[in-house]
N, C-alpha and C. Protein backbone atom coordinates (compact mmCIF):
# COMPACT_ATOMS: atom_id res chain seq x y z
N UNK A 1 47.43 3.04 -14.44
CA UNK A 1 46.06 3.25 -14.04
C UNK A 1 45.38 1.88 -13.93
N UNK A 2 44.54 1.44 -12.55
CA UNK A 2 44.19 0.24 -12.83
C UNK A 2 42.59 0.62 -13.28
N UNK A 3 42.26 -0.56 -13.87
CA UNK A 3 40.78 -0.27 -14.31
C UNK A 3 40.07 -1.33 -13.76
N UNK A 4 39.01 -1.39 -12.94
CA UNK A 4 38.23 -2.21 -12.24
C UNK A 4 36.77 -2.53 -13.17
N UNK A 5 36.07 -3.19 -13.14
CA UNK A 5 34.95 -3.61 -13.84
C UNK A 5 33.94 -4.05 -12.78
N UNK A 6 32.77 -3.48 -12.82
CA UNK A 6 32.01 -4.07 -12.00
C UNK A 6 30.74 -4.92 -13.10
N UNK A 7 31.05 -6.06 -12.80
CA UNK A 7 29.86 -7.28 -13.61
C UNK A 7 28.89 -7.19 -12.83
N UNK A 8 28.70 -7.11 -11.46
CA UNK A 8 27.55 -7.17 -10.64
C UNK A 8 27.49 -6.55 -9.59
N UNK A 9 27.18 -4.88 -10.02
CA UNK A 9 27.05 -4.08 -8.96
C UNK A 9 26.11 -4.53 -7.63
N UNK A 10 25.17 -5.08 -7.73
CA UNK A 10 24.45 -5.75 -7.19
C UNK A 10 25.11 -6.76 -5.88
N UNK A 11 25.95 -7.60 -6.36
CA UNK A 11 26.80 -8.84 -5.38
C UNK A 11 27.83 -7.56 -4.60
N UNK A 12 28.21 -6.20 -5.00
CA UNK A 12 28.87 -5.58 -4.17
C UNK A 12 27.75 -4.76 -3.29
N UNK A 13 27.24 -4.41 -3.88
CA UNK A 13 26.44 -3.93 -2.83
C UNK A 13 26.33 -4.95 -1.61
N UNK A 14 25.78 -5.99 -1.73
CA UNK A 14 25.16 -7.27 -0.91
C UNK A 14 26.56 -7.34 0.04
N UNK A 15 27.86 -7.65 -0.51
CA UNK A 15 28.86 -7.56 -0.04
C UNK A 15 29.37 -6.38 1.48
N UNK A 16 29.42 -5.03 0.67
CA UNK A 16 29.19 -4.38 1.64
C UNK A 16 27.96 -4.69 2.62
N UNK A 17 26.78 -4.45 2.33
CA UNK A 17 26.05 -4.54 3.21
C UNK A 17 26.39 -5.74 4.19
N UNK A 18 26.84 -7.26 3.46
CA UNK A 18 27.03 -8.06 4.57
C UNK A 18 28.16 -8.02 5.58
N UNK A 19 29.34 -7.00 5.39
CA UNK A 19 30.19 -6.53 5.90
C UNK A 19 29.34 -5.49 6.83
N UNK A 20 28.85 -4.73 6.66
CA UNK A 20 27.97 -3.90 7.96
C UNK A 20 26.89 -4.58 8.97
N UNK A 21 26.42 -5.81 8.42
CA UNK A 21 25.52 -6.24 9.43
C UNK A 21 26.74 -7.09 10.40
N UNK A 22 27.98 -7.56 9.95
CA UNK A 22 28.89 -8.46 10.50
C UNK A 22 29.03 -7.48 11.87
N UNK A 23 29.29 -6.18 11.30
CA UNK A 23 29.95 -5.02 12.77
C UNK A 23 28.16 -4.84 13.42
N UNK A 24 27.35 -4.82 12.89
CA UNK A 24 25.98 -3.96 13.59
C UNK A 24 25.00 -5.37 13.58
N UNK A 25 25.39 -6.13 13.30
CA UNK A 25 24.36 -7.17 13.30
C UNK A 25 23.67 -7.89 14.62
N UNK A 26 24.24 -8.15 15.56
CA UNK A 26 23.79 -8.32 16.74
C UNK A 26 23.27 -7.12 17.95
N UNK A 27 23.43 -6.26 17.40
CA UNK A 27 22.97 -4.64 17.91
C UNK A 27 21.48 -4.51 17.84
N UNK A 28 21.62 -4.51 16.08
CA UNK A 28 20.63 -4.31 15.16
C UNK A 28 19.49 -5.12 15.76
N UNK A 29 19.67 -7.07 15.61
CA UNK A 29 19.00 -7.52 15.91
C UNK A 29 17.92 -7.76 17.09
N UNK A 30 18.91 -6.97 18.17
CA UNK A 30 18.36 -6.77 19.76
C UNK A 30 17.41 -5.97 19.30
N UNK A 31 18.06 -5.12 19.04
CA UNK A 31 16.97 -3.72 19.00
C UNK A 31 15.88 -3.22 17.86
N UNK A 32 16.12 -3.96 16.68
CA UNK A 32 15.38 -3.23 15.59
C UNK A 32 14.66 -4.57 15.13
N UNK A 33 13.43 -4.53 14.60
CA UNK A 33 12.59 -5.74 14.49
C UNK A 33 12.80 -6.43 13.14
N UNK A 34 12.84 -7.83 13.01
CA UNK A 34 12.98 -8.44 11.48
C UNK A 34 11.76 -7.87 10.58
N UNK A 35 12.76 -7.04 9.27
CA UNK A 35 11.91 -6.89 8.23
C UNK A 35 12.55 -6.75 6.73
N UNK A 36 12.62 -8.25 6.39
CA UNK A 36 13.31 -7.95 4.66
C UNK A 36 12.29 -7.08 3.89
N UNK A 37 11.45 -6.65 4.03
CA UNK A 37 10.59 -5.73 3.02
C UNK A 37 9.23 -5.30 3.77
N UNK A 38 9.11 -3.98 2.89
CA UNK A 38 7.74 -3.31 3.23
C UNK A 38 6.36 -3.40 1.99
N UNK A 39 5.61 -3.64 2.37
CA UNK A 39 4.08 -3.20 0.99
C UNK A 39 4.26 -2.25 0.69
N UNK A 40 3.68 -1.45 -0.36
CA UNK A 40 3.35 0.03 -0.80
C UNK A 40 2.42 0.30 -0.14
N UNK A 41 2.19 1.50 0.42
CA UNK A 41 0.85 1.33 1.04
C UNK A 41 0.19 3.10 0.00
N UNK A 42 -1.23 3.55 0.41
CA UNK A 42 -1.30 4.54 -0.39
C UNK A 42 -2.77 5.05 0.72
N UNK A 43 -2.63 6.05 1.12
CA UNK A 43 -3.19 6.24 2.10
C UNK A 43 -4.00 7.99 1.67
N UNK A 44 -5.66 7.97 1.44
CA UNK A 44 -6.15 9.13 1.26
C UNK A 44 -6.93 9.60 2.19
N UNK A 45 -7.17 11.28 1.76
CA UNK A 45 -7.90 11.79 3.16
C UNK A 45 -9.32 11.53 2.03
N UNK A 46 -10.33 11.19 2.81
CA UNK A 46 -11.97 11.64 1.97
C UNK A 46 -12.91 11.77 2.82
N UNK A 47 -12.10 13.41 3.28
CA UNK A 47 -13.36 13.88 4.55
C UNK A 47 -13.27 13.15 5.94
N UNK A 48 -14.45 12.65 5.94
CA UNK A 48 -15.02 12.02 6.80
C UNK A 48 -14.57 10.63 7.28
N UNK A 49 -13.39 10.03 6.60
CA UNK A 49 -12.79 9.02 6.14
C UNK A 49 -11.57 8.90 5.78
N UNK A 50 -10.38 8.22 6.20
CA UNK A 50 -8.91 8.44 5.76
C UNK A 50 -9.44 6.45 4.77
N UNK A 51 -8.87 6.52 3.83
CA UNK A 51 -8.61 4.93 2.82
C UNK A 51 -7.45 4.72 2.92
N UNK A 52 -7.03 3.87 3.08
CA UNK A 52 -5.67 3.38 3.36
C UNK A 52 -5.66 1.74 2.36
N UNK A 53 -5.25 1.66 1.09
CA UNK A 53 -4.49 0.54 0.23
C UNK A 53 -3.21 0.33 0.53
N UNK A 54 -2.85 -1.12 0.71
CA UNK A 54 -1.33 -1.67 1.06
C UNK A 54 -1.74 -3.21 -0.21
N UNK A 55 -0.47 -3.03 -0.78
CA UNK A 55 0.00 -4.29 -1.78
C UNK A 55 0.63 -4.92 -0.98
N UNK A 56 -0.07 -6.36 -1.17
CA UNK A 56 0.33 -7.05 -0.12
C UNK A 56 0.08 -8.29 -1.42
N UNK A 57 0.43 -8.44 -2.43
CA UNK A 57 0.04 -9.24 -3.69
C UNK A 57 1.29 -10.53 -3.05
N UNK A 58 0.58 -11.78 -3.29
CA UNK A 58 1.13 -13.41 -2.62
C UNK A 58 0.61 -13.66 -1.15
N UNK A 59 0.26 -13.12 -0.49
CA UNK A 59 0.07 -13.23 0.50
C UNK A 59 -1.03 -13.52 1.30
N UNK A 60 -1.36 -14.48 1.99
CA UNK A 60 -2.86 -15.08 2.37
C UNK A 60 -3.34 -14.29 3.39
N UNK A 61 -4.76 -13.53 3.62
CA UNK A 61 -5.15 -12.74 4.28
C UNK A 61 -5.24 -13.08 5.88
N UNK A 62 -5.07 -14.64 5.89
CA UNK A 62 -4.73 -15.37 7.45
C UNK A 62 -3.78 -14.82 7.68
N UNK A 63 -2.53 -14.67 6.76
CA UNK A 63 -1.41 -14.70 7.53
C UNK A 63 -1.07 -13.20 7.40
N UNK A 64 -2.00 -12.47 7.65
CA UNK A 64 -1.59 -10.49 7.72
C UNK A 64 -1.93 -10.24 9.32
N UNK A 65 -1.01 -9.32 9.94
CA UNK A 65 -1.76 -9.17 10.91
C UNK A 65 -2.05 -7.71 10.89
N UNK A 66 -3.47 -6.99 11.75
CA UNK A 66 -3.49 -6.05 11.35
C UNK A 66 -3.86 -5.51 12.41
N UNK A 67 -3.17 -4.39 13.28
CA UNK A 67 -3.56 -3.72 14.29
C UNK A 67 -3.69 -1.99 13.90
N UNK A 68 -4.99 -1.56 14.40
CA UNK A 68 -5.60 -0.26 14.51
C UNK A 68 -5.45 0.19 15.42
N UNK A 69 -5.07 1.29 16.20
CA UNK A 69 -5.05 2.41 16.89
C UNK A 69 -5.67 3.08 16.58
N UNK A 70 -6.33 4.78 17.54
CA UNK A 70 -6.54 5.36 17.19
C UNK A 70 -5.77 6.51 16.03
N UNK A 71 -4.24 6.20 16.20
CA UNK A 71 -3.43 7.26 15.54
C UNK A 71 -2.52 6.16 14.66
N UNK A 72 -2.37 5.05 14.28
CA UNK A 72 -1.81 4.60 13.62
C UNK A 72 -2.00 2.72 13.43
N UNK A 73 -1.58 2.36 12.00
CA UNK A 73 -2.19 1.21 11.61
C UNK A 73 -0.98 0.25 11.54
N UNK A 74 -0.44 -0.74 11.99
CA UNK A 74 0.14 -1.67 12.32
C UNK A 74 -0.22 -3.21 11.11
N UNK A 75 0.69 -3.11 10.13
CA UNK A 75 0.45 -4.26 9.15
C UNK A 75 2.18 -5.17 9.14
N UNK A 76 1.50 -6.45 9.30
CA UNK A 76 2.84 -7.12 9.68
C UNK A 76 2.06 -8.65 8.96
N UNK A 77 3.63 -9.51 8.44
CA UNK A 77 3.04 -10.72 7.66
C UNK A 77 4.12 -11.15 7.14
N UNK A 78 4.02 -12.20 6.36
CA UNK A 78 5.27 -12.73 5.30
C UNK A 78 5.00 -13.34 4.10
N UNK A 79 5.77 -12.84 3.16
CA UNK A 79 5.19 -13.51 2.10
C UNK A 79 6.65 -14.38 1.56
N UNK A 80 6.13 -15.99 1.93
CA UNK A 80 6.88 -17.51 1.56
C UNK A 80 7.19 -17.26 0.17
N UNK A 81 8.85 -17.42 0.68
CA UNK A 81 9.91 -18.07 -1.17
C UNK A 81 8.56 -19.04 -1.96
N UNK A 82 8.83 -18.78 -3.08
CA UNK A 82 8.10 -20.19 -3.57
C UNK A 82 9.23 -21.51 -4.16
N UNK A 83 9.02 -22.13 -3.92
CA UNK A 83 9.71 -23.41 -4.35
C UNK A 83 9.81 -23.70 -5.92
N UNK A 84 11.19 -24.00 -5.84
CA UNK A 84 11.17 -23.80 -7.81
C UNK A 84 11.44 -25.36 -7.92
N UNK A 85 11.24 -25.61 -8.98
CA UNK A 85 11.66 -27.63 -9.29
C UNK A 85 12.83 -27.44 -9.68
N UNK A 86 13.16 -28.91 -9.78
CA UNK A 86 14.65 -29.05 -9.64
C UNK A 86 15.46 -28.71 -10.60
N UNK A 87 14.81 -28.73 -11.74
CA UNK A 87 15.52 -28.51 -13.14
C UNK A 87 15.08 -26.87 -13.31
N UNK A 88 14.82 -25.98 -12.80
CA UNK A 88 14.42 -24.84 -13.17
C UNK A 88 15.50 -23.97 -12.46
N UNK A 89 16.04 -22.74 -12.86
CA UNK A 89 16.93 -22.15 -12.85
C UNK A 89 16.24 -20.46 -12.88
N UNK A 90 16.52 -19.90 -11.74
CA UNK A 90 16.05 -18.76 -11.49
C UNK A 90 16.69 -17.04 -12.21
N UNK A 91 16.39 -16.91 -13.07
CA UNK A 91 16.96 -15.82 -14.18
C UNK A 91 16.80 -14.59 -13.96
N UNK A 92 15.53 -13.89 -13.39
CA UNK A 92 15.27 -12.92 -12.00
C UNK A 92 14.01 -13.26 -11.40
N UNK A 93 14.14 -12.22 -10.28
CA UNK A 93 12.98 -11.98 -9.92
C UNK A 93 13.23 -10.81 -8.65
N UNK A 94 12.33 -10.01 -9.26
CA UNK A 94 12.37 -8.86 -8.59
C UNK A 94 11.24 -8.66 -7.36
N UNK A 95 10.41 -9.64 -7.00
CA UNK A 95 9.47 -9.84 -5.93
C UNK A 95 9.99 -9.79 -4.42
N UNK A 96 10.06 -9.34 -3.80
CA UNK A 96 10.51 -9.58 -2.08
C UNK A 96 9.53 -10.45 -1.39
N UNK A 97 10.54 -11.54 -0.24
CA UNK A 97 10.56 -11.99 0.13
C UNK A 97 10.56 -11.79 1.49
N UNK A 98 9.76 -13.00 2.59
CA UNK A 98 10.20 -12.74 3.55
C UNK A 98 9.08 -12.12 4.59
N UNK A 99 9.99 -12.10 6.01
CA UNK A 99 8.77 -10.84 7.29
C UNK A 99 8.40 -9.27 6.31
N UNK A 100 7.49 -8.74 6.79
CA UNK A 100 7.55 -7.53 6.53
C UNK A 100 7.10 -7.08 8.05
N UNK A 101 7.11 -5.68 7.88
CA UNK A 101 6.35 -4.86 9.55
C UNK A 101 6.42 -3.21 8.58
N UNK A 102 5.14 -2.84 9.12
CA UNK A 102 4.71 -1.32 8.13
C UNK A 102 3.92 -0.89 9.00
N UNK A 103 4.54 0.18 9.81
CA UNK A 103 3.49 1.27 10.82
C UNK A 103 3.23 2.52 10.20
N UNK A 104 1.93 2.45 9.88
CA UNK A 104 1.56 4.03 9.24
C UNK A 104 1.44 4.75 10.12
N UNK A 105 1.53 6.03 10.71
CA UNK A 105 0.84 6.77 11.34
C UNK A 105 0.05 7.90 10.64
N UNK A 106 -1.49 8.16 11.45
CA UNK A 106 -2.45 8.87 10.43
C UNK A 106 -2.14 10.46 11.19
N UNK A 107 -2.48 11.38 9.88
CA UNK A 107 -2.74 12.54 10.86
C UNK A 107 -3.60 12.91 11.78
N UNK A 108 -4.64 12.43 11.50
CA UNK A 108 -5.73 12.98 12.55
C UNK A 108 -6.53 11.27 13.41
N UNK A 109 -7.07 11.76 14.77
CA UNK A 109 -7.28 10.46 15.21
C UNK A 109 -8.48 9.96 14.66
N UNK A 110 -8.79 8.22 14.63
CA UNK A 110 -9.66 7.37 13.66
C UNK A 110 -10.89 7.09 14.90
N UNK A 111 -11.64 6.38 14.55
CA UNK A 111 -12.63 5.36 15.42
C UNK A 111 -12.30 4.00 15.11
N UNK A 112 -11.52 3.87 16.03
CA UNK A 112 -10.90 2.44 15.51
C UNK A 112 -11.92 0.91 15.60
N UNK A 113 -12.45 1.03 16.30
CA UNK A 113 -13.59 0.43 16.53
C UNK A 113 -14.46 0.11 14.97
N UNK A 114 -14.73 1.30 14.68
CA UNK A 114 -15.57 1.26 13.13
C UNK A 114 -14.76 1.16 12.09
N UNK A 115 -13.51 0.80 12.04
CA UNK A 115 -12.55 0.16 11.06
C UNK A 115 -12.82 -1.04 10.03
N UNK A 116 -13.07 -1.02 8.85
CA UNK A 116 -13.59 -2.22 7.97
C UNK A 116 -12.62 -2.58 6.78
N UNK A 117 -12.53 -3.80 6.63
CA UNK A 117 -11.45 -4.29 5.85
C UNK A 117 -11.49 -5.11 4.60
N UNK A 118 -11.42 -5.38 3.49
CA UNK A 118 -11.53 -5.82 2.36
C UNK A 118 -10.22 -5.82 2.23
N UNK A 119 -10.01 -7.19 1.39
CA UNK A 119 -9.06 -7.65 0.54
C UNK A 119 -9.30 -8.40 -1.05
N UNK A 120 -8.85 -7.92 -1.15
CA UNK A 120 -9.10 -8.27 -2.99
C UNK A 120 -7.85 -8.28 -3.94
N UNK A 121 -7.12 -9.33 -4.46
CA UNK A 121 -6.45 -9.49 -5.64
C UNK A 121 -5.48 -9.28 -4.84
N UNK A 122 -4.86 -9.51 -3.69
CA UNK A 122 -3.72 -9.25 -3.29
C UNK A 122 -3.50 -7.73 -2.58
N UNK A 123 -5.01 -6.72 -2.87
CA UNK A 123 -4.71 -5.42 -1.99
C UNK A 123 -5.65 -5.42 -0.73
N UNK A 124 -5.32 -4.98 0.27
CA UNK A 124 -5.84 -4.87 1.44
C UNK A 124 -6.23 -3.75 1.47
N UNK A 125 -7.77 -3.38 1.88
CA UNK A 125 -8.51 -1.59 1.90
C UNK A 125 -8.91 -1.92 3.46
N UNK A 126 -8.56 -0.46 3.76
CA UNK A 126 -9.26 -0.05 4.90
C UNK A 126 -10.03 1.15 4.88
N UNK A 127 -10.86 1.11 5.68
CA UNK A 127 -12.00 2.69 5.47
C UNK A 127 -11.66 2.94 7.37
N UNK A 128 -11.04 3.82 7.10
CA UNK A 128 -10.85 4.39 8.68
C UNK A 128 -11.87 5.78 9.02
N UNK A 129 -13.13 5.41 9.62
CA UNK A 129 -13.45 6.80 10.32
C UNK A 129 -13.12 7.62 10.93
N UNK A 130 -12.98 9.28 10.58
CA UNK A 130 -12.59 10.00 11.53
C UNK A 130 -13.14 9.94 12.82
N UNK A 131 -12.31 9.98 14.04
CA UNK A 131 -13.15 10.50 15.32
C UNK A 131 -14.00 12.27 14.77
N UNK A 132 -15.57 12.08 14.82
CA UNK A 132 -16.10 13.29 14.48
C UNK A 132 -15.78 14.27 15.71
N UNK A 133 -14.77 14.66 16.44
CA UNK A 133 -14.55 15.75 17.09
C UNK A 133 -13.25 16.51 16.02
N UNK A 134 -12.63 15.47 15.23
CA UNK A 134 -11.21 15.63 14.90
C UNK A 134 -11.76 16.31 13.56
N UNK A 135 -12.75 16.43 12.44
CA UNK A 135 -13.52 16.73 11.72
C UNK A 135 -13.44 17.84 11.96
N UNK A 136 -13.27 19.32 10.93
CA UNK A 136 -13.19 20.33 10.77
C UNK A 136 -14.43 20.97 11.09
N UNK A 137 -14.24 21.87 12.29
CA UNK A 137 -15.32 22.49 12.89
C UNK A 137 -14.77 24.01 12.86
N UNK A 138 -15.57 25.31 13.13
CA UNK A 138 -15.18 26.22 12.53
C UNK A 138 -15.53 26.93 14.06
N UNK A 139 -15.01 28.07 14.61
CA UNK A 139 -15.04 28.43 15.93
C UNK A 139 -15.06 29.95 15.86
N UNK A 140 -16.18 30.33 16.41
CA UNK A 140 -16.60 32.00 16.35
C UNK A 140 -15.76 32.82 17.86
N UNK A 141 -15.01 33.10 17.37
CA UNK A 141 -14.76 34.09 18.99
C UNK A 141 -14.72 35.14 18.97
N UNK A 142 -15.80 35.52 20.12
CA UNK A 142 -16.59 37.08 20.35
C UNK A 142 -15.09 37.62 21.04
N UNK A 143 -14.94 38.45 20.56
CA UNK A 143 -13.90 39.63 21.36
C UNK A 143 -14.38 40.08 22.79
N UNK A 144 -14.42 40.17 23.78
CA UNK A 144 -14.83 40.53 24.93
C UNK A 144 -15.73 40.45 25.70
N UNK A 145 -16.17 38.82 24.89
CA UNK A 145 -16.96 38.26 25.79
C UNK A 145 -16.17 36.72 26.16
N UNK A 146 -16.22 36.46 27.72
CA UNK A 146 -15.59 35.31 28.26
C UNK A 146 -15.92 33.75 27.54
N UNK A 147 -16.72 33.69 26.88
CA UNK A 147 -17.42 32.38 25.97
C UNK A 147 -16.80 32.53 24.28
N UNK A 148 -16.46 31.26 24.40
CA UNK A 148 -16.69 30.69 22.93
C UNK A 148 -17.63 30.13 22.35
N UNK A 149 -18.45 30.76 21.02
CA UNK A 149 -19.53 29.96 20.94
C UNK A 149 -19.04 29.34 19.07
N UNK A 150 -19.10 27.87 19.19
CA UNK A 150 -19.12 27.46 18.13
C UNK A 150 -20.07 26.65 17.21
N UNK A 151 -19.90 26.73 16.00
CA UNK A 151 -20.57 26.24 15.24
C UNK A 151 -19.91 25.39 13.97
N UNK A 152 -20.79 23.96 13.33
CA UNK A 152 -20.94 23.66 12.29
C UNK A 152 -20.34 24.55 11.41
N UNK A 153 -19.31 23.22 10.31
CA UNK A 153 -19.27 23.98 8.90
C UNK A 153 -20.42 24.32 7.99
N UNK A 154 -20.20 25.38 7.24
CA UNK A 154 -21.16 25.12 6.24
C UNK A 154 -21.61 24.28 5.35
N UNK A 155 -23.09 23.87 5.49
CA UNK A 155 -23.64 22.65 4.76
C UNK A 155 -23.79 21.86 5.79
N UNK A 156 -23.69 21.62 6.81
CA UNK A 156 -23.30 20.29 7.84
C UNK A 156 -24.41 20.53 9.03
N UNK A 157 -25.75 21.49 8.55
CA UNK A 157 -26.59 21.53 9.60
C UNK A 157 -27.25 23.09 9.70
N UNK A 158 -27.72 23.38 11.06
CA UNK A 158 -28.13 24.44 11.52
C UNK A 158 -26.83 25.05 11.93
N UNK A 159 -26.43 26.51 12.62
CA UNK A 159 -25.60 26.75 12.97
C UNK A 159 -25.94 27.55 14.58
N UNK A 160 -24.85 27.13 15.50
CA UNK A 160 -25.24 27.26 16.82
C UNK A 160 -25.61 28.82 17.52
């Protein structure tokens, strides 16, 4: 029976993987865009408003780029190795490195236009307005009559 030992599951993994980019690596590269890592991102509904937080912690807010759509948010950037001195010896580090590229897509469409952005401590906020047509509206239909007549949720006004 032979018995194998793995000291650094880790360097095999890397191994394989660098054995698969060897066969798919110039494929890959045509076609699929550079990205050693993604942010967390954390994305809520509040009504009237989708919030969207991405950890983007090292990273200078010059160098984020950030494109809005109406249906989806486009965050792309890199966050630079840092330089260690010469006598220092790297023991871990579990931080990623490198391009990133992170396309959210939202469920419902935004006003991209009225999109506002804060960054703080390394997190990036966005306050995305709903387009108010996309906003839960409630719809009366008369049985046998050719018209739809709708109205306002409740609380949100008079009703039509």
């Amino acid at each position: 029976m032979i018995v194998r030992r793995y000291l650094d599951p880790i360097s095999e993994i890397n191994a394989i993987r660098r054995q698969i980019n060897d066969v798919f690596g110039d494929f890959a590269a045509e076609v699929l865009p550079r990205a050693d890592w993604a942010p967390a991102v954390r994305l809520l509904d509040q009504g009237d408003h989708f919030l969207l937080t991405a950890h983007v912690v090292g990273i200078e807010p010059e160098a984020l780029n950030v494109q809005v759509t109406a249906d989806t948010i486009s965050l792309e950037g890199q966050r630079p190795e840092p330089t260690l001195p010469e006598d220092t010896k790297l023991l871990y580090d579990d931080v990623r490195y490198g391009q990133f590229q992170r396309v959210i897509n939202l469920p419902e469409p935004i006003q991209n236009s009225l999109v506002t952005a804060e960054f703080n401590h390394g997190i990036l906020t966005l306050t995305l307005p709903k387009v108010v047509e996309s906003q839960t509206k409630v719809v009366k239909i008369t049985l046998g009559a050719p018209t739809l007549e709708a109205r306002q949720p409740e609380g949100e006004g008079t009703k039509a």
